[in-house]
N, C-alpha and C. Protein backbone atom coordinates (compact mmCIF):
# COMPACT_ATOMS: atom_id res chain seq x y z
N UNK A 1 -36.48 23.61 16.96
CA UNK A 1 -35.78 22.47 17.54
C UNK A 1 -34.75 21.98 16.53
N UNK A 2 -33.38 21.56 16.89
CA UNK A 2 -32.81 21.28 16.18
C UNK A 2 -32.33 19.55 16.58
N UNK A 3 -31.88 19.04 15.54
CA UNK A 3 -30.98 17.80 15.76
C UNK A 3 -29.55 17.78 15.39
N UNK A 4 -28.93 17.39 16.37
CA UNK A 4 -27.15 17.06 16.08
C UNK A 4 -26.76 15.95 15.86
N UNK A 5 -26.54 15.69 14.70
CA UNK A 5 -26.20 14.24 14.97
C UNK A 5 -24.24 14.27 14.88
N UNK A 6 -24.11 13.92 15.88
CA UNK A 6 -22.57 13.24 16.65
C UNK A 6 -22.24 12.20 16.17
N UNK A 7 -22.30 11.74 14.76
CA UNK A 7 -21.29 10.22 14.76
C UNK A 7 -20.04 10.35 14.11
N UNK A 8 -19.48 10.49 15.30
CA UNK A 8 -17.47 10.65 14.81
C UNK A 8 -17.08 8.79 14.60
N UNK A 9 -16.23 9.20 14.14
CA UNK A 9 -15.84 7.76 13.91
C UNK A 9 -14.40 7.62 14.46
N UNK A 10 -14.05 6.76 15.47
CA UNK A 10 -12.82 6.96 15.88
C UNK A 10 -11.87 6.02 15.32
N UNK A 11 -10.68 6.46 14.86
CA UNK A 11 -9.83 5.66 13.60
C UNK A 11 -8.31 5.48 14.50
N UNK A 12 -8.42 4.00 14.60
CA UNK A 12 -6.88 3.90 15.19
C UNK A 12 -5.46 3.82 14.80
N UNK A 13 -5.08 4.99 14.91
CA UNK A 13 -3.50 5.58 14.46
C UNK A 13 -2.49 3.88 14.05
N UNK A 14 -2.92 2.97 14.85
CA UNK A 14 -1.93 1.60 14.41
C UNK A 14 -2.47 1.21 12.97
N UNK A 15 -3.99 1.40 13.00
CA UNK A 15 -4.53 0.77 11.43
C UNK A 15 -3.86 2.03 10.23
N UNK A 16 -4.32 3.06 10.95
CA UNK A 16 -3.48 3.98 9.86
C UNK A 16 -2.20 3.67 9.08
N UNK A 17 -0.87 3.27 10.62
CA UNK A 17 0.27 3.29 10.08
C UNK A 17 -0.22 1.73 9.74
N UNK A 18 -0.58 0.97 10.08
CA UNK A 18 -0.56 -0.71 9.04
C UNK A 18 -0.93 -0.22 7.59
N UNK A 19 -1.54 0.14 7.77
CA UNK A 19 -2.24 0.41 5.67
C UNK A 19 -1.32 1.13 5.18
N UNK A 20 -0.46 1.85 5.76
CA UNK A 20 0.57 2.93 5.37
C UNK A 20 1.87 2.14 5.09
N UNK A 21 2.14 1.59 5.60
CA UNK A 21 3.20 1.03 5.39
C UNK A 21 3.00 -0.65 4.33
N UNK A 22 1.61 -0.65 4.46
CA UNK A 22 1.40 -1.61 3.40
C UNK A 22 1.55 -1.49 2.04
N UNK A 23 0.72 0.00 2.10
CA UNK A 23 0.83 0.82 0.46
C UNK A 23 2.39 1.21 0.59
N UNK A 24 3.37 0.97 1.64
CA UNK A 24 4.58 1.41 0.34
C UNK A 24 5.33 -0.39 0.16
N UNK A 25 5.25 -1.07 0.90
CA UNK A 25 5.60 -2.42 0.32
C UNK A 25 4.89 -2.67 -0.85
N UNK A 26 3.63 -2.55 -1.15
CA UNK A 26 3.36 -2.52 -2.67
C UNK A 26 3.86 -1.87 -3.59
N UNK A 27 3.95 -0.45 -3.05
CA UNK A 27 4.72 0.17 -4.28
C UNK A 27 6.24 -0.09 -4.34
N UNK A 28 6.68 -0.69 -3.53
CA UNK A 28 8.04 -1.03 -3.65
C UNK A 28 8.36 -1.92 -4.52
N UNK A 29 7.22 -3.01 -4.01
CA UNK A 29 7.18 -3.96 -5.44
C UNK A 29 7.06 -4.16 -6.57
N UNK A 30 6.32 -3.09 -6.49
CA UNK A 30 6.01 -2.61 -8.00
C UNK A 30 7.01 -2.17 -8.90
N UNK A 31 8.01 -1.16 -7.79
CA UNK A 31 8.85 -0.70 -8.67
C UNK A 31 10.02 -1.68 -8.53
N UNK A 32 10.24 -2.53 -7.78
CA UNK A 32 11.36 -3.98 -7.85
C UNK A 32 11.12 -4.44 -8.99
N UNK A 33 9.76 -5.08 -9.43
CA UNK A 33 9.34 -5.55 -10.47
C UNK A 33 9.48 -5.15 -12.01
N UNK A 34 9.02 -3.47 -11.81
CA UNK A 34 9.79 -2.78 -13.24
C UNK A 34 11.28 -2.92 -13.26
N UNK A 35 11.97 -2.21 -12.21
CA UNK A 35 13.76 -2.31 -12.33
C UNK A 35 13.95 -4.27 -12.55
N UNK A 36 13.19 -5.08 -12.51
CA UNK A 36 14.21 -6.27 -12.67
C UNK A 36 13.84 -6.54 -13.56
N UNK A 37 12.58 -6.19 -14.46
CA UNK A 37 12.33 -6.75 -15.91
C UNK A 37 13.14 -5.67 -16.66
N UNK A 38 13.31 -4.46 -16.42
CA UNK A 38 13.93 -3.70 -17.67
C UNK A 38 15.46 -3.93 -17.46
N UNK A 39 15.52 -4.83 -16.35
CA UNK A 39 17.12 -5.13 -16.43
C UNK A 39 17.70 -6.11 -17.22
N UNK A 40 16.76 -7.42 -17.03
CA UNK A 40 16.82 -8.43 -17.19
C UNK A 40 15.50 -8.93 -17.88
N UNK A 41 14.78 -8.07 -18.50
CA UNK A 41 13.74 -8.80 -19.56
C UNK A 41 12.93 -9.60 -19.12
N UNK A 42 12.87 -10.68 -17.68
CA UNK A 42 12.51 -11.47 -17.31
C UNK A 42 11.36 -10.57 -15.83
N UNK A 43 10.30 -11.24 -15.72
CA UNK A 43 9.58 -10.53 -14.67
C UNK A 43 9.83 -11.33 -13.46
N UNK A 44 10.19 -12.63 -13.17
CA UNK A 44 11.02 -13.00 -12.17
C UNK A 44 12.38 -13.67 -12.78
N UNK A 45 13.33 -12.53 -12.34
CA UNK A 45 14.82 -13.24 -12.73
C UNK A 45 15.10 -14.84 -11.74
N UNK A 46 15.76 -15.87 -13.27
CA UNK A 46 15.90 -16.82 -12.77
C UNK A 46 15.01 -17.69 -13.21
N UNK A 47 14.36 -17.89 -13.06
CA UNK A 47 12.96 -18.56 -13.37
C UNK A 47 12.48 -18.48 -14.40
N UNK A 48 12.40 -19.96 -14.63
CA UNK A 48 12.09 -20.34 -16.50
C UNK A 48 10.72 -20.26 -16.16
């Protein structure tokens, strides 16, 4: 006798692209953040 166990997990393509497009606004920021301090020394330009 055997057992199958069937638990798929069904993953919705909108959460996919939400987290996907979340991780590149972070990394965007990230790299905004390096280019404006090695420009300008300051980690928010402007702001004392």
């Amino acid at each position: 006798m055997t057992i199958q166990n069937n638990n798929k997990r069904n993953i919705d393509h909108e959460k996919v692209t939400a987290e996907r497009l979340n991780g590149y606004a972070a990394l965007f920021g990230c790299i905004a953040l390096v280019g404006a301090y090695s420009t300008t020394g300051q980690i928010i330009p402007g702001f004392v």
